[in-house]
C-alpha atoms as a PDB file:
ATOM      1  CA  UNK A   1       0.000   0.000   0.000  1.00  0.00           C
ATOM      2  CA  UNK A   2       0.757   3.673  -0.259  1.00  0.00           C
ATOM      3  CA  UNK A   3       3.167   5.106   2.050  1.00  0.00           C
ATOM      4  CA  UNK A   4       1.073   8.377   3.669  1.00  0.00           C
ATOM      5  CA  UNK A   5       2.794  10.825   5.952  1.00  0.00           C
ATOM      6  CA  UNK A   6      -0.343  11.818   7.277  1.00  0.00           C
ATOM      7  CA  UNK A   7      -1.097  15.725   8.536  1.00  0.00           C
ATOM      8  CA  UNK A   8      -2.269  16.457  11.770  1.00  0.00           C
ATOM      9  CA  UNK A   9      -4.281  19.443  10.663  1.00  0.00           C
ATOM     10  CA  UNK A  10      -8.049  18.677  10.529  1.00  0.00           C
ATOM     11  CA  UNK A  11     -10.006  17.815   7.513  1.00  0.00           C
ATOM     12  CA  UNK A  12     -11.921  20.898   6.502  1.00  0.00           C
ATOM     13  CA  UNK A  13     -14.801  19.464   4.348  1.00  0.00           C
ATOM     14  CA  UNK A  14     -16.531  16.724   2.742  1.00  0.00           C
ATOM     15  CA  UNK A  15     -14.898  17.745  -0.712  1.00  0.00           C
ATOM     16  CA  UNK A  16     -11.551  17.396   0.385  1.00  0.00           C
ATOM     17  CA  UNK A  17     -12.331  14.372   1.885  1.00  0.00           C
ATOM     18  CA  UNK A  18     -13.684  12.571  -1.229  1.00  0.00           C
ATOM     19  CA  UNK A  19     -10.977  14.159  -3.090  1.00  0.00           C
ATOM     20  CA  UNK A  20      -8.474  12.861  -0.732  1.00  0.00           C
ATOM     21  CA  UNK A  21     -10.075   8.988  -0.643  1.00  0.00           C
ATOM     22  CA  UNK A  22      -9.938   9.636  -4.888  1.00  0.00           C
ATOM     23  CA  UNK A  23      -5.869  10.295  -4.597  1.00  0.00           C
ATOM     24  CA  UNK A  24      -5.450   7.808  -2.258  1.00  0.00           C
ATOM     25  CA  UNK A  25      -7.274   5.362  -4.640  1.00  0.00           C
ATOM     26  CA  UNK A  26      -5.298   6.222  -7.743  1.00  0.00           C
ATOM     27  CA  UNK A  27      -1.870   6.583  -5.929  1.00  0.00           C
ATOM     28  CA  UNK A  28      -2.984   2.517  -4.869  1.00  0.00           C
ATOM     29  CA  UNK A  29      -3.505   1.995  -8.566  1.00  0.00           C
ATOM     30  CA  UNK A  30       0.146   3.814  -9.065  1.00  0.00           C
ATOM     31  CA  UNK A  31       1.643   1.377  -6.516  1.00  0.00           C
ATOM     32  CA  UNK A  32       0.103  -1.229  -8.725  1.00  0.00           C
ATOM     33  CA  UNK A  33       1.396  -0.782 -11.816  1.00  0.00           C
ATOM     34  CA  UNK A  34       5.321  -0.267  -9.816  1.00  0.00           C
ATOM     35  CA  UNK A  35       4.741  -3.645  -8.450  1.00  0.00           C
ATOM     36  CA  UNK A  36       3.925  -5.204 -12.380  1.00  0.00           C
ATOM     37  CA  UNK A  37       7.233  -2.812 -13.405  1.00  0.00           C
ATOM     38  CA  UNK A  38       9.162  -4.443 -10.760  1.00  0.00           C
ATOM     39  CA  UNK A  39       8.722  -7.736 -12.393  1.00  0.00           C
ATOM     40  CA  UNK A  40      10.484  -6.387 -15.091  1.00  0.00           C
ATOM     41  CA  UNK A  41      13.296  -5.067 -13.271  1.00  0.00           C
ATOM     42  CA  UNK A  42      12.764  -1.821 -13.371  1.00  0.00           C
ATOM     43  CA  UNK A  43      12.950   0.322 -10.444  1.00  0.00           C
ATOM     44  CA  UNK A  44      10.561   3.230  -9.573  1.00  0.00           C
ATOM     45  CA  UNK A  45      10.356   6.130  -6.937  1.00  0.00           C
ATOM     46  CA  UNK A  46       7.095   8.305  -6.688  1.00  0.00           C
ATOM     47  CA  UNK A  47       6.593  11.062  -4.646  1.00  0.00           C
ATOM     48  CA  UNK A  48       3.002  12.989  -4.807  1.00  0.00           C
ATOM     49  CA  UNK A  49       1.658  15.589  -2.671  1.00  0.00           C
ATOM     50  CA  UNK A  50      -1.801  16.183  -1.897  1.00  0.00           C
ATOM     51  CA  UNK A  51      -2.281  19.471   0.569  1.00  0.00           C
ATOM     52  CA  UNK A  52      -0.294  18.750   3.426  1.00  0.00           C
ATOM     53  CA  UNK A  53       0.373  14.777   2.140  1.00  0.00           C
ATOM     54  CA  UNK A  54       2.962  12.907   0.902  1.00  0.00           C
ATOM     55  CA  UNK A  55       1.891   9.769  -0.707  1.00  0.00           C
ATOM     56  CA  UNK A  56       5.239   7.686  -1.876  1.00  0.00           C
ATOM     57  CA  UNK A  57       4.779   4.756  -3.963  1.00  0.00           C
ATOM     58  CA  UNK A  58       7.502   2.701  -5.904  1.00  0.00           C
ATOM     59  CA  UNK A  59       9.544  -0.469  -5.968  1.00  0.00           C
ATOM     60  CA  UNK A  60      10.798  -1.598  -2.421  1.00  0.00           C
ATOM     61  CA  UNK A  61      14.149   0.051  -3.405  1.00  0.00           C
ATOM     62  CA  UNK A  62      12.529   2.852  -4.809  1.00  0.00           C
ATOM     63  CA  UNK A  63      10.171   3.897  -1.507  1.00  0.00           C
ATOM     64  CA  UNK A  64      13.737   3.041   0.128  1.00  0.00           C
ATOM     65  CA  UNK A  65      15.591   5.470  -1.750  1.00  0.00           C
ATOM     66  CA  UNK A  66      12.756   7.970  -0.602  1.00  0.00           C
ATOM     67  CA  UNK A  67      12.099   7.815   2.424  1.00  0.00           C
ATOM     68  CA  UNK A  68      15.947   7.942   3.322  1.00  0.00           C
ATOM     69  CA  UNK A  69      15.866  11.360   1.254  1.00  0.00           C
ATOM     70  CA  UNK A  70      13.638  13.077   3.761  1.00  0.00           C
ATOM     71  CA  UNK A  71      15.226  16.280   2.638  1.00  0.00           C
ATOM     72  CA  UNK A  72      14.193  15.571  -0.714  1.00  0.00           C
ATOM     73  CA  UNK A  73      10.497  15.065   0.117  1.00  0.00           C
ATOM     74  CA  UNK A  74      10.331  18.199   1.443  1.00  0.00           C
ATOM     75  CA  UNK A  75      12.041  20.137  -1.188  1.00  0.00           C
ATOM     76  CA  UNK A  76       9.171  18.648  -3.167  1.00  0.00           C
ATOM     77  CA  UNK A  77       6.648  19.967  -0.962  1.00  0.00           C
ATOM     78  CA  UNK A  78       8.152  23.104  -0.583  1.00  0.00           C
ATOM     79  CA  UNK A  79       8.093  23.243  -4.706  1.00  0.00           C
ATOM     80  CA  UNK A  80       4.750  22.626  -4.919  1.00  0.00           C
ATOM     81  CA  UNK A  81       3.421  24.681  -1.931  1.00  0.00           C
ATOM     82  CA  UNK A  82       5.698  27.729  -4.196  1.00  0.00           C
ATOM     83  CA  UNK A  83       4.102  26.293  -7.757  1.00  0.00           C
ATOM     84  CA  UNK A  84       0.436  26.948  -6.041  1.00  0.00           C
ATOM     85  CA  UNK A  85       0.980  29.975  -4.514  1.00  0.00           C
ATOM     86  CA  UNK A  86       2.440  31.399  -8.234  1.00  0.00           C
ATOM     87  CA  UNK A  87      -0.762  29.968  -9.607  1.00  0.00           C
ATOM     88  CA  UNK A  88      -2.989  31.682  -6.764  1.00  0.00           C
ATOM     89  CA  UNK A  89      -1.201  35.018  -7.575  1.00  0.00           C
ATOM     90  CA  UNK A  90      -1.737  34.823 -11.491  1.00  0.00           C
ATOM     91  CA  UNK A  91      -4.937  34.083 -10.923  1.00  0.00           C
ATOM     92  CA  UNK A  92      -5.407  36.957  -8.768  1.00  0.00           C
ATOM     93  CA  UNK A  93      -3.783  39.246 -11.567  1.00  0.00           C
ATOM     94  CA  UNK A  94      -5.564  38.016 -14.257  1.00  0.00           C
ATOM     95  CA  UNK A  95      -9.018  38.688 -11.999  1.00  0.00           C
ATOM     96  CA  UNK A  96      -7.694  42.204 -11.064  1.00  0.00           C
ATOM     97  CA  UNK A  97      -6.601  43.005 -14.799  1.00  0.00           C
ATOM     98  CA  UNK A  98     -10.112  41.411 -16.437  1.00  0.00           C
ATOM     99  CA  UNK A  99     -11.701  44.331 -13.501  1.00  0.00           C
ATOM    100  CA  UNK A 100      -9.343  46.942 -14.591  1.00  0.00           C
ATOM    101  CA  UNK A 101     -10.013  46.045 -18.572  1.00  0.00           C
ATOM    102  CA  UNK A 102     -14.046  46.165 -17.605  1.00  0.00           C
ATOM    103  CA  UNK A 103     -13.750  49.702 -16.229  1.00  0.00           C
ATOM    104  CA  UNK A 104     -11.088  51.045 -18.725  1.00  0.00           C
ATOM    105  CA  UNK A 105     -13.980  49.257 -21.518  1.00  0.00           C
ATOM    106  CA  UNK A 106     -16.806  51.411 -19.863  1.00  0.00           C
ATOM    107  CA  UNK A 107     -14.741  54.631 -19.947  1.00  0.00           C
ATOM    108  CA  UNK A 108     -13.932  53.609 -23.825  1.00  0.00           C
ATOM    109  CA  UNK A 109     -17.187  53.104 -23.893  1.00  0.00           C
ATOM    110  CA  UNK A 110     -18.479  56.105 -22.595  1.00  0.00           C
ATOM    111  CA  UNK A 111     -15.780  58.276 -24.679  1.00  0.00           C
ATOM    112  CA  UNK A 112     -17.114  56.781 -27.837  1.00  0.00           C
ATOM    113  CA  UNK A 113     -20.743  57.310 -26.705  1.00  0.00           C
ATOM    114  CA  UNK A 114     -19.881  60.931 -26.258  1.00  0.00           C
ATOM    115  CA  UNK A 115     -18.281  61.162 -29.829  1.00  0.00           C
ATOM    116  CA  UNK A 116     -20.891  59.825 -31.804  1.00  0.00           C
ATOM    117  CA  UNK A 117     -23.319  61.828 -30.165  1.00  0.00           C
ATOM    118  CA  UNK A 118     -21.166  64.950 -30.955  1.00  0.00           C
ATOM    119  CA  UNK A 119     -20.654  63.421 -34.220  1.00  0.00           C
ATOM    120  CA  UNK A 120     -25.019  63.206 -35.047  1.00  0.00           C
ATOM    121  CA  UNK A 121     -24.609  67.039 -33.539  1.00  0.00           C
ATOM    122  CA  UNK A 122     -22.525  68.538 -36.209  1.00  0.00           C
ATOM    123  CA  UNK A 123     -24.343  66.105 -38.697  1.00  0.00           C
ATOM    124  CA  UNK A 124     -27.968  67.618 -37.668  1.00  0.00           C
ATOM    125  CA  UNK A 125     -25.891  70.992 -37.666  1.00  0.00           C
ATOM    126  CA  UNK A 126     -24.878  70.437 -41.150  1.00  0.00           C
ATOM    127  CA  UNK A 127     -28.207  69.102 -42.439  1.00  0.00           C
ATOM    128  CA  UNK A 128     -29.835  72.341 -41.256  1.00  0.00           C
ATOM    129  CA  UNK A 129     -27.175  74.220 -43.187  1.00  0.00           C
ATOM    130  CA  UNK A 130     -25.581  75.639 -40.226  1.00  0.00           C
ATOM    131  CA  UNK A 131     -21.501  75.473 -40.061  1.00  0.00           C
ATOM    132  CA  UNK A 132     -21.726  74.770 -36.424  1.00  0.00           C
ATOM    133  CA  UNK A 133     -22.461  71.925 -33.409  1.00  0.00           C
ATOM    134  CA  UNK A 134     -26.290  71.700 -33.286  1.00  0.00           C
ATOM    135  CA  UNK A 135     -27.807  69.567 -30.484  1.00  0.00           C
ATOM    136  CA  UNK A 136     -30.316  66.664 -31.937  1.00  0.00           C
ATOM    137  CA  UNK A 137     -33.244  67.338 -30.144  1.00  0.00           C
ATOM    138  CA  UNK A 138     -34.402  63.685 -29.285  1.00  0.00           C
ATOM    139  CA  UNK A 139     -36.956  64.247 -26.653  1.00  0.00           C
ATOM    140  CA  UNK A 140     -38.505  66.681 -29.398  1.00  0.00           C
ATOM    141  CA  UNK A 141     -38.353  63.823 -31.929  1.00  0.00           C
ATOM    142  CA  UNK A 142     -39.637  60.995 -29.239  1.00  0.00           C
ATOM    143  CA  UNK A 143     -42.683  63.310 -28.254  1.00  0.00           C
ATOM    144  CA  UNK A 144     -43.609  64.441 -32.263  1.00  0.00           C
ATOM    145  CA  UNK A 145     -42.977  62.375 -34.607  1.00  0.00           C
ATOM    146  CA  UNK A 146     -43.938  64.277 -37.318  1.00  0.00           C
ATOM    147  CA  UNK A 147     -40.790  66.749 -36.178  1.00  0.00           C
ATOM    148  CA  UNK A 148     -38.472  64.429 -38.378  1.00  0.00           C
ATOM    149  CA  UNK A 149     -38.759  64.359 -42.474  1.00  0.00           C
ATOM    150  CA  UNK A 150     -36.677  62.194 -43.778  1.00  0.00           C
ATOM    151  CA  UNK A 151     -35.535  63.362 -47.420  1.00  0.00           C
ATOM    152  CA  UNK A 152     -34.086  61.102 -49.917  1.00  0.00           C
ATOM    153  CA  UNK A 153     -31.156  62.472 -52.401  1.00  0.00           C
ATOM    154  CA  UNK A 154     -29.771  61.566 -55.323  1.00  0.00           C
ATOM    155  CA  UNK A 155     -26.003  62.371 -55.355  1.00  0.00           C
ATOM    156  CA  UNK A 156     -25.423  66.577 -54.884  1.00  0.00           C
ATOM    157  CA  UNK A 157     -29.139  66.833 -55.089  1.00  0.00           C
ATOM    158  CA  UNK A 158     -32.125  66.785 -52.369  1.00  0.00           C
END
């Protein structure tokens, strides 16, 4: 079976519990498949780590060879406790730079809202024949309908 160096620290829910019985499961199937490599002659050494775990699994010289390398076990640990806490913080920066992209997106946003609006301005500016900024007058045109004609033109004529 499996060799476990078990942590004192209490389990903290039902989900790591069923995710610890599933490691503990496949690292037995692991052991397994050393046992049918040892019948080949080959030698094997596994070390896994599962939150505060460390499952080692091999050939009887290879769980040897481990667990006389204590110092090596816990370089692993310490590896993978630093490989996590990476992942944790890139996570964390890609969260805080999708939050910073959503508020520079409303700000782009709101600067091209503002530009096409000044945009219809001058174009309801220039359709009155007027060489300056004219505000559309939308509430006028929601209220009275008939305050819009539409003209259709043909090229340089209207």
């Amino acid at each position: 079976m499996a060799q476990v160096a078990m942590s004192t620290l209490p389990v903290e829910d039902e989900e790591s519990s069923e995710s610890r019985m599933v490691v503990t499961f496949l690292m037995s199937a692991l052991e397994s498949m050393c046992k049918e490599l040892a019948k080949s002659k080959a030698e094997v050494a596994c070390i896994a780590v599962y939150e505060t775990d460390v499952f080692v699994v091999g050939t009887e010289r290879g769980r040897a060879f481990v667990n006389t390398r204590k110092d090596f076990q816990k370089d692993f640990v310490k590896y993978c406790v630093e490989e996590e806490e990476k992942a944790a913080e890139m996570h964390k920066m890609k969260s805080t730079t999708q939050a910073n992209r959503m508020s520079v997106d409303a700000v782009e946003i709101e600067t091209l809202r503002k530009t096409v609006e000044d945009y219809f301005c001058f174009c309801y500016g220039k359709a009155l024949g007027k060489s300056t900024v004219v505000p559309v007058p939308y509430e006028k045109m929601l209220r009275d309908q008939s305050a819009v004609v539409v003209w259709s033109c043909d090229g340089n004529r209207c």
